[in-house]
N, C-alpha and C. Protein backbone atom coordinates (compact mmCIF):
# COMPACT_ATOMS: atom_id res chain seq x y z
N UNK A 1 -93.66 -75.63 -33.72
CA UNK A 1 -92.60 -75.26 -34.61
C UNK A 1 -93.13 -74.38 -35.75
N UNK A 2 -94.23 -74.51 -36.36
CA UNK A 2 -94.71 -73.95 -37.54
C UNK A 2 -95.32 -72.72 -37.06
N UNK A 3 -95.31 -72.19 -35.91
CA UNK A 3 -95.87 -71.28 -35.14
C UNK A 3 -94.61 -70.45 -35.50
N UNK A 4 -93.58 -70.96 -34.65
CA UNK A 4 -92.21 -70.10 -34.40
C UNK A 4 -91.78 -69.36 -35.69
N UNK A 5 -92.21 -70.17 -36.50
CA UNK A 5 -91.84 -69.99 -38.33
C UNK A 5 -92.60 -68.91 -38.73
N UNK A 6 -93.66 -68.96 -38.64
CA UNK A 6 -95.18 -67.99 -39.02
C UNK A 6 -94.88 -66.94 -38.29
N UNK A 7 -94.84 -66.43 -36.95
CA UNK A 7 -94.49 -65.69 -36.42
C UNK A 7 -92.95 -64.62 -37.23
N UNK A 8 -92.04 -65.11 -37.30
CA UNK A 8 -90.99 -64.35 -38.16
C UNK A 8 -91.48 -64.21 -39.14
N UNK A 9 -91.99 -65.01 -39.89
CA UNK A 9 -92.15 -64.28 -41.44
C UNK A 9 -93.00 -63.57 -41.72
N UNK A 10 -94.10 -63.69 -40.48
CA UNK A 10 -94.98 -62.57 -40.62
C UNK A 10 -94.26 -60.75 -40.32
N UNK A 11 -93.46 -61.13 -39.39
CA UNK A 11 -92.74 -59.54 -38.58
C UNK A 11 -92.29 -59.21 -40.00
N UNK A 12 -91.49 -60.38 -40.40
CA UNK A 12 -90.79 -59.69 -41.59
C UNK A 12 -91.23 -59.06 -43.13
N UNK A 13 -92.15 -59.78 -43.25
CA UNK A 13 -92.77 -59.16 -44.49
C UNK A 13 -93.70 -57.93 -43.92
N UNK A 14 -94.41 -57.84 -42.73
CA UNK A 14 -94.96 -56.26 -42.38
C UNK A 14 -93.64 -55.18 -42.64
N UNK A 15 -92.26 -55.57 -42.12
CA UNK A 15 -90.92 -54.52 -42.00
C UNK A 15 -90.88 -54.46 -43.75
N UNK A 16 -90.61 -55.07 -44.44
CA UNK A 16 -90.70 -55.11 -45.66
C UNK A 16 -91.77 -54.41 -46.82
N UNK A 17 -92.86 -54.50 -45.92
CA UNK A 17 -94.29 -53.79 -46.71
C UNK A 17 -94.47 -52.32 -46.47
N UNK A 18 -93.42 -52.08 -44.73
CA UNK A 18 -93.79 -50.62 -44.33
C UNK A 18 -92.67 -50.13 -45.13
N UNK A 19 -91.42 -50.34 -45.67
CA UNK A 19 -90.45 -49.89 -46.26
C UNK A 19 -91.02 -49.72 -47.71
N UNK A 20 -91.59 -50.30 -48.28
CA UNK A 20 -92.23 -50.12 -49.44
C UNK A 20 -92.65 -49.09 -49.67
N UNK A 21 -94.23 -48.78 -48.64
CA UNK A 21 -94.93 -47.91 -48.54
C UNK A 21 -93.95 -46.54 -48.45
N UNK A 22 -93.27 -46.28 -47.11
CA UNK A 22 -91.94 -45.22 -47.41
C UNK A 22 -91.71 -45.10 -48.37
N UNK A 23 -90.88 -46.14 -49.13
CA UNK A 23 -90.15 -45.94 -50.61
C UNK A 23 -91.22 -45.00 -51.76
N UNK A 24 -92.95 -45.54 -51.75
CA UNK A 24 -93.81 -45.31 -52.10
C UNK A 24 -93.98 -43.64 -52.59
N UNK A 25 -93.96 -43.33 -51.16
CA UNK A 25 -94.67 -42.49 -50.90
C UNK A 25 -93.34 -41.06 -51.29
N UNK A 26 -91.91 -41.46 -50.81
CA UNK A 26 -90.74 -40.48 -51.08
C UNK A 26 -90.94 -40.73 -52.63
N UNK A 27 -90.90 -41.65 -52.99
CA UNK A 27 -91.11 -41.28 -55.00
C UNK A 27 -92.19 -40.53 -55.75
N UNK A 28 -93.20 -40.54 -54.74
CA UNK A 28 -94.22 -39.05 -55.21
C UNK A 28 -93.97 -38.38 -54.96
N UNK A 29 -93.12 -38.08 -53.74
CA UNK A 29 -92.63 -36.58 -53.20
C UNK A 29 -91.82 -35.80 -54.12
N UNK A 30 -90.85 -37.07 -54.76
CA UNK A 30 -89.72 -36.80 -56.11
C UNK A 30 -90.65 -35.97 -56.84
N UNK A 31 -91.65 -36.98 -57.26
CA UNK A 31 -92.18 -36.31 -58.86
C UNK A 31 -92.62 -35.56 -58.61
N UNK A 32 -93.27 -35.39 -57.44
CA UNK A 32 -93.72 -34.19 -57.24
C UNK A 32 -92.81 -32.39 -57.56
N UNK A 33 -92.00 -32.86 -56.65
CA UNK A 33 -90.66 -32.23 -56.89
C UNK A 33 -90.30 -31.65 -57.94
N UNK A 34 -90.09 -32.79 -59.06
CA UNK A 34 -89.51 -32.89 -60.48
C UNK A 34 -90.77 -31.53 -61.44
N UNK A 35 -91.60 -32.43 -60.90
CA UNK A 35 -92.75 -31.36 -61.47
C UNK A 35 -93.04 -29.98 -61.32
N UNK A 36 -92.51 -29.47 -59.89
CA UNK A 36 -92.85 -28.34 -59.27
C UNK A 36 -91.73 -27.71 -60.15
N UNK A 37 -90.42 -27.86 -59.94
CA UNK A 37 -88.82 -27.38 -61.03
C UNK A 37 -89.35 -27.51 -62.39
N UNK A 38 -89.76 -28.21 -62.90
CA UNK A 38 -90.46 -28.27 -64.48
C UNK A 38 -90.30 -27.18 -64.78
N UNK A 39 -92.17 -26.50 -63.70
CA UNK A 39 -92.64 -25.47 -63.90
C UNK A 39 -92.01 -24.32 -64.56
N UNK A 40 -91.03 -24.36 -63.12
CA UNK A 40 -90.19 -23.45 -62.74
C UNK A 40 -88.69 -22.94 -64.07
N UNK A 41 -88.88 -23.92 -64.33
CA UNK A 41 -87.31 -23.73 -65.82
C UNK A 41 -88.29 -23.07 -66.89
N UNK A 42 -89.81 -23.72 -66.96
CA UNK A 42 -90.65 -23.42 -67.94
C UNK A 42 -90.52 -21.76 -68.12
N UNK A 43 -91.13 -21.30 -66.73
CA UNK A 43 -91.33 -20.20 -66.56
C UNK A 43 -90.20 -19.22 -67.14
N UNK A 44 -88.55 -19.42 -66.07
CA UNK A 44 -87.70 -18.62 -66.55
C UNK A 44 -87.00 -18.93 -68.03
N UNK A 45 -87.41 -19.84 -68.72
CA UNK A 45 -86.97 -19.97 -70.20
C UNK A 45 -87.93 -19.26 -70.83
N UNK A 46 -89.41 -18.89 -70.19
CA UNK A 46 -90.21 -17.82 -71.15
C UNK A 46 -89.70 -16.72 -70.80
N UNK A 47 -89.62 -16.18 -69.51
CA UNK A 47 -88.71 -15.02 -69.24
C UNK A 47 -87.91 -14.46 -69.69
N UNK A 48 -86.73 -15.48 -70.37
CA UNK A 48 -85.29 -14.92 -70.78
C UNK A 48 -85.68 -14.81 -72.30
N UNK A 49 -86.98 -15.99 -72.97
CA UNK A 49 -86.98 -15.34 -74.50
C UNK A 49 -87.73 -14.45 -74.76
N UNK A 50 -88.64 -13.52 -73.73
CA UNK A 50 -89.39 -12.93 -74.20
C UNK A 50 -88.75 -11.49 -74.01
N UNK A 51 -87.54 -11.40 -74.09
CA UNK A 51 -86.64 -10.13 -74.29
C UNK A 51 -85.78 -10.35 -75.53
N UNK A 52 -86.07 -11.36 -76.20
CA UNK A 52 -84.89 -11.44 -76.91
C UNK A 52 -86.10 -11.24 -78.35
N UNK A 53 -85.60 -10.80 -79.69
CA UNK A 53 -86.30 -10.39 -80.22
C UNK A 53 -86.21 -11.32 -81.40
N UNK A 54 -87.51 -11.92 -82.01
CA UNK A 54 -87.64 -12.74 -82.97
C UNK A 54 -87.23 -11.28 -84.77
N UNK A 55 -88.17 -10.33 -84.43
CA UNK A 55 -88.25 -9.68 -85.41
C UNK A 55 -88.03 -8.16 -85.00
N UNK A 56 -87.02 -7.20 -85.95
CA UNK A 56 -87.34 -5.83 -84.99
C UNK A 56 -87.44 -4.62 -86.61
N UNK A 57 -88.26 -3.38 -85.46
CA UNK A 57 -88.32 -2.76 -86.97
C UNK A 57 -88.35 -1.34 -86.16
N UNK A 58 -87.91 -0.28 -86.87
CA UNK A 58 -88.07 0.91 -85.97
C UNK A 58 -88.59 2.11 -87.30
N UNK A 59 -89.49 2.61 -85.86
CA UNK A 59 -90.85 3.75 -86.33
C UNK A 59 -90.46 4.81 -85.75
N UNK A 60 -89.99 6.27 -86.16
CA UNK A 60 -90.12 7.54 -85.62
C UNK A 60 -89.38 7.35 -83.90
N UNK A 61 -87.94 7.13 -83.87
CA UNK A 61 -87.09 6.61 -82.92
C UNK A 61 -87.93 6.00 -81.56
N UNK A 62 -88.81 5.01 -82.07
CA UNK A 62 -89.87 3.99 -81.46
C UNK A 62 -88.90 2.25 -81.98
N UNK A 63 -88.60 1.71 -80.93
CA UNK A 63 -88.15 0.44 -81.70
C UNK A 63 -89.06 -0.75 -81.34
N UNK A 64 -89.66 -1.59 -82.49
CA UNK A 64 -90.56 -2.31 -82.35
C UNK A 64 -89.74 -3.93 -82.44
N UNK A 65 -90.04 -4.57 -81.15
CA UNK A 65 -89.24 -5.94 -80.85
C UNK A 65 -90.74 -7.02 -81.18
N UNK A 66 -90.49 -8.02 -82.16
CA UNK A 66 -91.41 -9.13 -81.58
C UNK A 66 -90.68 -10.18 -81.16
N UNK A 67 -91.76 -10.49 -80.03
CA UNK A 67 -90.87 -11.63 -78.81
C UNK A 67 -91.34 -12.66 -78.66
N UNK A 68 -92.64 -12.64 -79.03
CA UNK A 68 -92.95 -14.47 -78.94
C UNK A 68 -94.60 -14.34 -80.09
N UNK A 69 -94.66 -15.43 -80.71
CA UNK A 69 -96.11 -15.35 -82.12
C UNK A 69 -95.91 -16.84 -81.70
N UNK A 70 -97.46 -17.29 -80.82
CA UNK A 70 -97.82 -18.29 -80.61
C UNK A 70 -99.16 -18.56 -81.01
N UNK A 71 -99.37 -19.43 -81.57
CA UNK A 71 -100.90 -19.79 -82.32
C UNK A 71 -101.74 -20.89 -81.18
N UNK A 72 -102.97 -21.10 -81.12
CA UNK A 72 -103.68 -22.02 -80.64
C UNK A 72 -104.16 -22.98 -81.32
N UNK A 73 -104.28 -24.36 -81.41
CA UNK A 73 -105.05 -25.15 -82.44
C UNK A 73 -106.40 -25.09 -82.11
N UNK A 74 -106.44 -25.06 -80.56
CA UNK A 74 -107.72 -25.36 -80.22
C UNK A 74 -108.77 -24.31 -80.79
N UNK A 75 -108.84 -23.17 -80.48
CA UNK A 75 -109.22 -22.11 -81.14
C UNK A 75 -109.37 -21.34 -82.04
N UNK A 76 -108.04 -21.26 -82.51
CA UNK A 76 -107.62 -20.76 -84.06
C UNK A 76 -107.13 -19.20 -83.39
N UNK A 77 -106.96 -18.90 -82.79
CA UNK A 77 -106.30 -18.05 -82.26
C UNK A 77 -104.58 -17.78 -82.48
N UNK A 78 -104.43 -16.72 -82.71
CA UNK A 78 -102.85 -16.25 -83.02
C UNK A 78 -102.34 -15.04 -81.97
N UNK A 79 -101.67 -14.98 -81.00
CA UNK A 79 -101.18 -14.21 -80.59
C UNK A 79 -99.52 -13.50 -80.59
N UNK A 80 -99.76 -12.52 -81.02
CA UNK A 80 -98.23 -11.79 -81.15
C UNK A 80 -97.72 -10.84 -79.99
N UNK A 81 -96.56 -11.42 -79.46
CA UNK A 81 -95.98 -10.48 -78.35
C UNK A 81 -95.08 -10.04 -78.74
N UNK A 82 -95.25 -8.59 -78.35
CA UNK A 82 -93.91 -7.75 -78.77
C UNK A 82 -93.90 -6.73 -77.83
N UNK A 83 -92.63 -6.44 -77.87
CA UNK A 83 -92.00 -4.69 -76.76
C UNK A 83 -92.05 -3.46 -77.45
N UNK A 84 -91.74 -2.46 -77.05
CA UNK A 84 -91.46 -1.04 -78.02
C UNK A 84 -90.36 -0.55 -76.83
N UNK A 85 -90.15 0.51 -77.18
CA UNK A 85 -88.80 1.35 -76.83
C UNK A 85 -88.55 2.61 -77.37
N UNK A 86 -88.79 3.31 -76.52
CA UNK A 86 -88.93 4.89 -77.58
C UNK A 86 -87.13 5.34 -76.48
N UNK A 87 -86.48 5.62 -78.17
CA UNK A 87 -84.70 5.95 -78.15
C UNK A 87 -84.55 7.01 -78.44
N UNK A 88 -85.66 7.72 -78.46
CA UNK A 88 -85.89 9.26 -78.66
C UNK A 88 -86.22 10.12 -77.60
N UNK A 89 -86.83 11.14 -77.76
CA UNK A 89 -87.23 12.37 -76.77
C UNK A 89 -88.64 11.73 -75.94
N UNK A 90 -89.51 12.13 -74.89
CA UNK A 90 -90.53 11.55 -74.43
C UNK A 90 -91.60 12.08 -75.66
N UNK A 91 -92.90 10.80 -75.67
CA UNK A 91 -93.34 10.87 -77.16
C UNK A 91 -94.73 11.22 -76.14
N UNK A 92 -95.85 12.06 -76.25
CA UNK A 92 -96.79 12.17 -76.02
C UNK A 92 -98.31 10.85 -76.07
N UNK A 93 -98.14 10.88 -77.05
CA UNK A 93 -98.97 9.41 -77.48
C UNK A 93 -98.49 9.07 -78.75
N UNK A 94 -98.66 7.39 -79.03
CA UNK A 94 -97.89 6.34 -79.37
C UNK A 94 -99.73 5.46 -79.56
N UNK A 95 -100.03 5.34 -81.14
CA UNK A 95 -101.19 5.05 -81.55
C UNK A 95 -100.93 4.18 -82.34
N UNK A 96 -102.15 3.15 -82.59
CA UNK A 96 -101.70 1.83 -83.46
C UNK A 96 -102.89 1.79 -84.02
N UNK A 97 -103.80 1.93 -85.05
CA UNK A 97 -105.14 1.78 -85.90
C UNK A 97 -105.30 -0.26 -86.14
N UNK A 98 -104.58 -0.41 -87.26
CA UNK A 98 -104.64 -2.16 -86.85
C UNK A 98 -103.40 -2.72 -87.16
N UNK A 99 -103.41 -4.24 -87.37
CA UNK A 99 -102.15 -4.72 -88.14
C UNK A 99 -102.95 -5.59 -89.04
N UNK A 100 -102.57 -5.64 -90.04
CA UNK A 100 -102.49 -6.73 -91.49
C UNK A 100 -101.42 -8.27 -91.41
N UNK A 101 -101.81 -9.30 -91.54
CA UNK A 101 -100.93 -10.29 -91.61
C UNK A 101 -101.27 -10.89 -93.11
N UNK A 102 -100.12 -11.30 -93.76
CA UNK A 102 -100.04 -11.86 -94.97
C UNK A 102 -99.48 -13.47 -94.67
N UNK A 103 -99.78 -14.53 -94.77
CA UNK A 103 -99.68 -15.99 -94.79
C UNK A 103 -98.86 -16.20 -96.06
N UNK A 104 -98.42 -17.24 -96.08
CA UNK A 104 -97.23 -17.57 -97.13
C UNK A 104 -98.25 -17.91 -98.60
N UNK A 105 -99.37 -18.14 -98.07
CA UNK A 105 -100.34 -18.27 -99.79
C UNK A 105 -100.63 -17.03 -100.04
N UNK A 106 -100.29 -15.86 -99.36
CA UNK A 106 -101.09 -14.59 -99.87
C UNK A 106 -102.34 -14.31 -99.17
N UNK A 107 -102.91 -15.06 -98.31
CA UNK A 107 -104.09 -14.71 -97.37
C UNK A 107 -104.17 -13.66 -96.40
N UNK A 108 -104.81 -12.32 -96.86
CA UNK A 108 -104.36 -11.45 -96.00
C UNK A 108 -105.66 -11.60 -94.50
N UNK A 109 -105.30 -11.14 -93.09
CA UNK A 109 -106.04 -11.24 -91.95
C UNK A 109 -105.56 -9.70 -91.47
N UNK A 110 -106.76 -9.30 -91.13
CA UNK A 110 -106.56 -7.98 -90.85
C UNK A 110 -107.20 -7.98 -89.10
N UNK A 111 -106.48 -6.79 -87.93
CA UNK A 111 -107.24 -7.17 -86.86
C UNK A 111 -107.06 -5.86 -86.14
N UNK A 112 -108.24 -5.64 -85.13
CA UNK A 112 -108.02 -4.31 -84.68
C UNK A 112 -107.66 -4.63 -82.89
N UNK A 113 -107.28 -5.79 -82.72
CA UNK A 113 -107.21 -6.20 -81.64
C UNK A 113 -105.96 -5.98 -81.16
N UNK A 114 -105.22 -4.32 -80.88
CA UNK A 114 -103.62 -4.23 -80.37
C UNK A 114 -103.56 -4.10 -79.23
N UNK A 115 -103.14 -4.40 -78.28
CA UNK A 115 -102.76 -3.90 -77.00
C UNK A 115 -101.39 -2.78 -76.60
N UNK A 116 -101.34 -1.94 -76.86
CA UNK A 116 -100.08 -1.18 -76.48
C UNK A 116 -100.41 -0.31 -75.28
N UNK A 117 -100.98 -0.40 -74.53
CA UNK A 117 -101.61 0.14 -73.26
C UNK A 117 -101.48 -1.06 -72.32
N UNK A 118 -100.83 -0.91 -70.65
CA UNK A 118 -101.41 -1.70 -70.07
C UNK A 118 -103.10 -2.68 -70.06
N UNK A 119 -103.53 -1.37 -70.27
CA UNK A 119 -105.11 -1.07 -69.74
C UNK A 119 -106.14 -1.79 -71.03
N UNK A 120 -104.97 -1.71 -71.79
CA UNK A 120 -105.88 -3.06 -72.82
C UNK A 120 -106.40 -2.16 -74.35
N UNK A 121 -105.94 -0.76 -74.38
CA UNK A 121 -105.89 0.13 -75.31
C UNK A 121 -105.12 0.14 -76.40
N UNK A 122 -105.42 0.82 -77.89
CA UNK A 122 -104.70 0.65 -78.96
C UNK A 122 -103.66 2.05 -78.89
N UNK A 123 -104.05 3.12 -77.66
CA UNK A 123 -103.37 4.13 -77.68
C UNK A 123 -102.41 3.84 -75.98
N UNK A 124 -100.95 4.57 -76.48
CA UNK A 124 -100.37 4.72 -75.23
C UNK A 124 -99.89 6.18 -74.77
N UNK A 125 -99.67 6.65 -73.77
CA UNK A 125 -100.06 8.08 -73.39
C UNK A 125 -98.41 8.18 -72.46
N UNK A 126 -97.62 9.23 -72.90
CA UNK A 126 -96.46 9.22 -72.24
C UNK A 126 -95.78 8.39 -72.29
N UNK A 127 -95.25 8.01 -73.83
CA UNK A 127 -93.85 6.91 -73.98
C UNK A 127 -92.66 7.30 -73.51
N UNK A 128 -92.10 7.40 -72.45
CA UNK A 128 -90.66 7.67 -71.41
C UNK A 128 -89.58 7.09 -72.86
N UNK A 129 -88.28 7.86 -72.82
CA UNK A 129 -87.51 6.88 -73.25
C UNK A 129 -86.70 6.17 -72.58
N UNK A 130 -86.25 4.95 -73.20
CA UNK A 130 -85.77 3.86 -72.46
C UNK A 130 -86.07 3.14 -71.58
N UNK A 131 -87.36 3.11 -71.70
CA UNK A 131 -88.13 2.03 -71.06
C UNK A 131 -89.02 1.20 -71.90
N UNK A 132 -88.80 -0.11 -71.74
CA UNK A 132 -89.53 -1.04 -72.51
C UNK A 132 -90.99 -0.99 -71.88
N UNK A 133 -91.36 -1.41 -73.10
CA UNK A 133 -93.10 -1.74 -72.77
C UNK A 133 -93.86 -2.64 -73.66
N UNK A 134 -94.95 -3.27 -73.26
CA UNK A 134 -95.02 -4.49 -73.50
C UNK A 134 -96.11 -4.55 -74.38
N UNK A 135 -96.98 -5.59 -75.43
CA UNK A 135 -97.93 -5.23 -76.13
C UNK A 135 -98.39 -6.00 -77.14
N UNK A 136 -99.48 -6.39 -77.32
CA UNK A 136 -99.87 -8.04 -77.79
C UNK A 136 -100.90 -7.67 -78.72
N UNK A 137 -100.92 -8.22 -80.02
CA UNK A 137 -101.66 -8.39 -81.06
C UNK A 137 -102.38 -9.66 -81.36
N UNK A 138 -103.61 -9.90 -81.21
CA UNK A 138 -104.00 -10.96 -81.21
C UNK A 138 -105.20 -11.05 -82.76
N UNK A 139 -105.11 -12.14 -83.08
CA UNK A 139 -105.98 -12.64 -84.32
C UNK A 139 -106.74 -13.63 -84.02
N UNK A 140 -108.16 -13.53 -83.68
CA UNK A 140 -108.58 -14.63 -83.85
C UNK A 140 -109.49 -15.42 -84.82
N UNK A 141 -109.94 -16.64 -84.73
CA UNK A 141 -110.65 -17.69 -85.43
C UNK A 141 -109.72 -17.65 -87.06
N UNK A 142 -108.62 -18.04 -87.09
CA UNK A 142 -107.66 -18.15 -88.26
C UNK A 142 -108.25 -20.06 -88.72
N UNK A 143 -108.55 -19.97 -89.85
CA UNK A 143 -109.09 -21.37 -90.57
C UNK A 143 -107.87 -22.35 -90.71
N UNK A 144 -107.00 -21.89 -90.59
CA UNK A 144 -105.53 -22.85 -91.31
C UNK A 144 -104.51 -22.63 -90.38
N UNK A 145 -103.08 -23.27 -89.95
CA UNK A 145 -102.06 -22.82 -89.48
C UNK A 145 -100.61 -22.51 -90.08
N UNK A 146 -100.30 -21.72 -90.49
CA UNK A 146 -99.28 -22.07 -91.30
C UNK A 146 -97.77 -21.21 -90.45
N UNK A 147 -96.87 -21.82 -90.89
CA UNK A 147 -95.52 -21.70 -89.85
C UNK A 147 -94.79 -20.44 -89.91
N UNK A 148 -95.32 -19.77 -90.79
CA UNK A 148 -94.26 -18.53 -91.27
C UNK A 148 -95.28 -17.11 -91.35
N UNK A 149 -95.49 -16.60 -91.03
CA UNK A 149 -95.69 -14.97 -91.31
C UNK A 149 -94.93 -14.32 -92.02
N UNK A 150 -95.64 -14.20 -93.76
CA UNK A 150 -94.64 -13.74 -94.66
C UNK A 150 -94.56 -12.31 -94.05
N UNK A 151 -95.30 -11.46 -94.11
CA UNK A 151 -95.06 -10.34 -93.82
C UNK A 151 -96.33 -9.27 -92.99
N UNK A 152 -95.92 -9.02 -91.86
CA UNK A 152 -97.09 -8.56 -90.53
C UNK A 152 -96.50 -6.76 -90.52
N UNK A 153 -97.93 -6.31 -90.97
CA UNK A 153 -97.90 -5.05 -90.84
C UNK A 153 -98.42 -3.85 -89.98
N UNK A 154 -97.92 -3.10 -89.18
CA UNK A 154 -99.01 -2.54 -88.16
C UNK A 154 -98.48 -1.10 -88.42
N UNK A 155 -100.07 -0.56 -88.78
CA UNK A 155 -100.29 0.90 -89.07
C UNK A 155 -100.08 1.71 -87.46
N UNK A 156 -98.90 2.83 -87.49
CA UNK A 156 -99.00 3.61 -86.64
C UNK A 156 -99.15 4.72 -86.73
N UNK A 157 -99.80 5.70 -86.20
CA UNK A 157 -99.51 6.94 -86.33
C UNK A 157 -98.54 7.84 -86.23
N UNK A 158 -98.10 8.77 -87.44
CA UNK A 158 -96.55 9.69 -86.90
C UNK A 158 -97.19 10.67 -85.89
N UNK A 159 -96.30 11.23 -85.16
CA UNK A 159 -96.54 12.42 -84.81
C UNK A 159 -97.23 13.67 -85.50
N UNK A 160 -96.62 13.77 -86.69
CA UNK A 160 -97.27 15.19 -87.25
C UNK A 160 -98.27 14.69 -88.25
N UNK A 161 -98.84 13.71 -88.37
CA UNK A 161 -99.92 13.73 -89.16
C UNK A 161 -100.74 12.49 -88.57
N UNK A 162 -101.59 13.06 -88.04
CA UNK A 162 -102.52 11.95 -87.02
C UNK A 162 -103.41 11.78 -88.18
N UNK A 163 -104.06 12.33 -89.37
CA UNK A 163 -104.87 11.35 -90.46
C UNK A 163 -104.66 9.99 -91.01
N UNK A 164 -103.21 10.14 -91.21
CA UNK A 164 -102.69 9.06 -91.97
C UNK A 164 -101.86 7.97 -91.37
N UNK A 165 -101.93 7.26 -90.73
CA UNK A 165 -101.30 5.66 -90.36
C UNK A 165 -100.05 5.46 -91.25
N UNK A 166 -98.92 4.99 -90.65
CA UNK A 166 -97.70 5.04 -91.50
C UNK A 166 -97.60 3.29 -91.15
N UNK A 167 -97.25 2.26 -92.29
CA UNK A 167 -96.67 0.78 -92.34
C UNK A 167 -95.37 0.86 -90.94
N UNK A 168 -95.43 -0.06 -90.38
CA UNK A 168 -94.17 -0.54 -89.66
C UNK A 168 -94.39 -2.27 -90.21
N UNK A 169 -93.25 -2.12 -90.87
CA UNK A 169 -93.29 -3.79 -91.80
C UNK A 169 -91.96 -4.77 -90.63
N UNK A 170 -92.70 -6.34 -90.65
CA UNK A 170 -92.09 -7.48 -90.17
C UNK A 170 -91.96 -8.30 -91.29
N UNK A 171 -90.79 -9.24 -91.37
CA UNK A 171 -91.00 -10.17 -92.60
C UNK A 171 -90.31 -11.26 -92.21
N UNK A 172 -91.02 -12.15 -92.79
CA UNK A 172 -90.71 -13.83 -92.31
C UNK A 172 -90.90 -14.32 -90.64
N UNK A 173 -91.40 -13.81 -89.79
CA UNK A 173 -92.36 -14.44 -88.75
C UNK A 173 -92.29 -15.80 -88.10
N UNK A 174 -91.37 -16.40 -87.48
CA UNK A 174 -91.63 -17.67 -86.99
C UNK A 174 -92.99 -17.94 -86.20
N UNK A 175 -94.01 -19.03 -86.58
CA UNK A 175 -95.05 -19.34 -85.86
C UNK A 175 -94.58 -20.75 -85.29
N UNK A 176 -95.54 -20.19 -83.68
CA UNK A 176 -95.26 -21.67 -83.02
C UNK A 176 -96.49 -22.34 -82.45
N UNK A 177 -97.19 -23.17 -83.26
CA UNK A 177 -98.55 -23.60 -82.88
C UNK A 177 -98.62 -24.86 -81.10
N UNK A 178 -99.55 -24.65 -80.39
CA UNK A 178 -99.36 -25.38 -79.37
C UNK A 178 -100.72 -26.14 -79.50
């Protein structure tokens, strides 16, 4: 009799343990899942804000968009993304010497680190109009973090006077430290 007994409850708790394991194993598949879409919203929510413009200022019918100023803790690193847009005639070259950042105490950081070239250059060669283009200012080893960029300045060159660097001024700066 205690045989007949042992026998079922054994079948039954293996049917019970393999359903588990199933159950187990489809709930990693979920998170897995869940995780992979994360990504994926992550991605197109950077997509859709990095057209939309935090700050804009326009230079010699050049329009300057900033689109995303994200800081590093780990590093002290500051990076500024921004677009341009020339709403004018085609511009030959399109030059940037540095930018100046002013911090809300008055701490000025100065950096020669612009990207307005694919290619990783401070000069760009044949600005088309109406086409965006893309272009990142980076600062690094910053001692402090602070949330606001009173006012970020980047020297460009005009057309008719390549000696002298002309201000293109930003003011008030949202920073977003990660």
């Amino acid at each position: 009799m205690r045989t007949k007994l042992i026998l079922p409850a054994l079948m039954l708790a293996q049917l019970l343990c393999g359903q588990t394991s199933d159950l187990a194993a489809k709930l990693l598949q979920k998170e897995q899942e869940v995780r992979d879409l994360s990504l994926q919203v992550k991605y197109y929510k950077t997509v859709l804000n990095s057209t939309r413009a935090i700050r804009s200022a326009t230079f010699e019918n050049i329009r300057f968009d900033l689109t995303q100023v994200t800081g590093s803790r780990k590093d002290g690193s500051l990076v500024i993304g921004f677009s341009y847009n020339n709403v004018g005639d085609t511009r030959k070259t399109l030059q940037c010497e540095r930018a100046l950042l002013v911090d809300m105490q008055g701490n000025q950081h100065q950096t020669t680190l612009i990207n307005l070239a694919p290619n990783g250059k401070v000069i760009a060669f044949d600005v088309l109009p109406k086409v965006p283009y893309r272009g990142a200012i980076i600062y690094k080893k910053l001692n402090y973090y602070f949330p606001v960029i009173r006012s970020l300045v980047l020297y460009i060159y005009p057309k008719d006077n390549i000696s002298n660097p002309s201000p293109v001024v930003f003011e008030n700066v949202p920073v977003i430290w990660d």
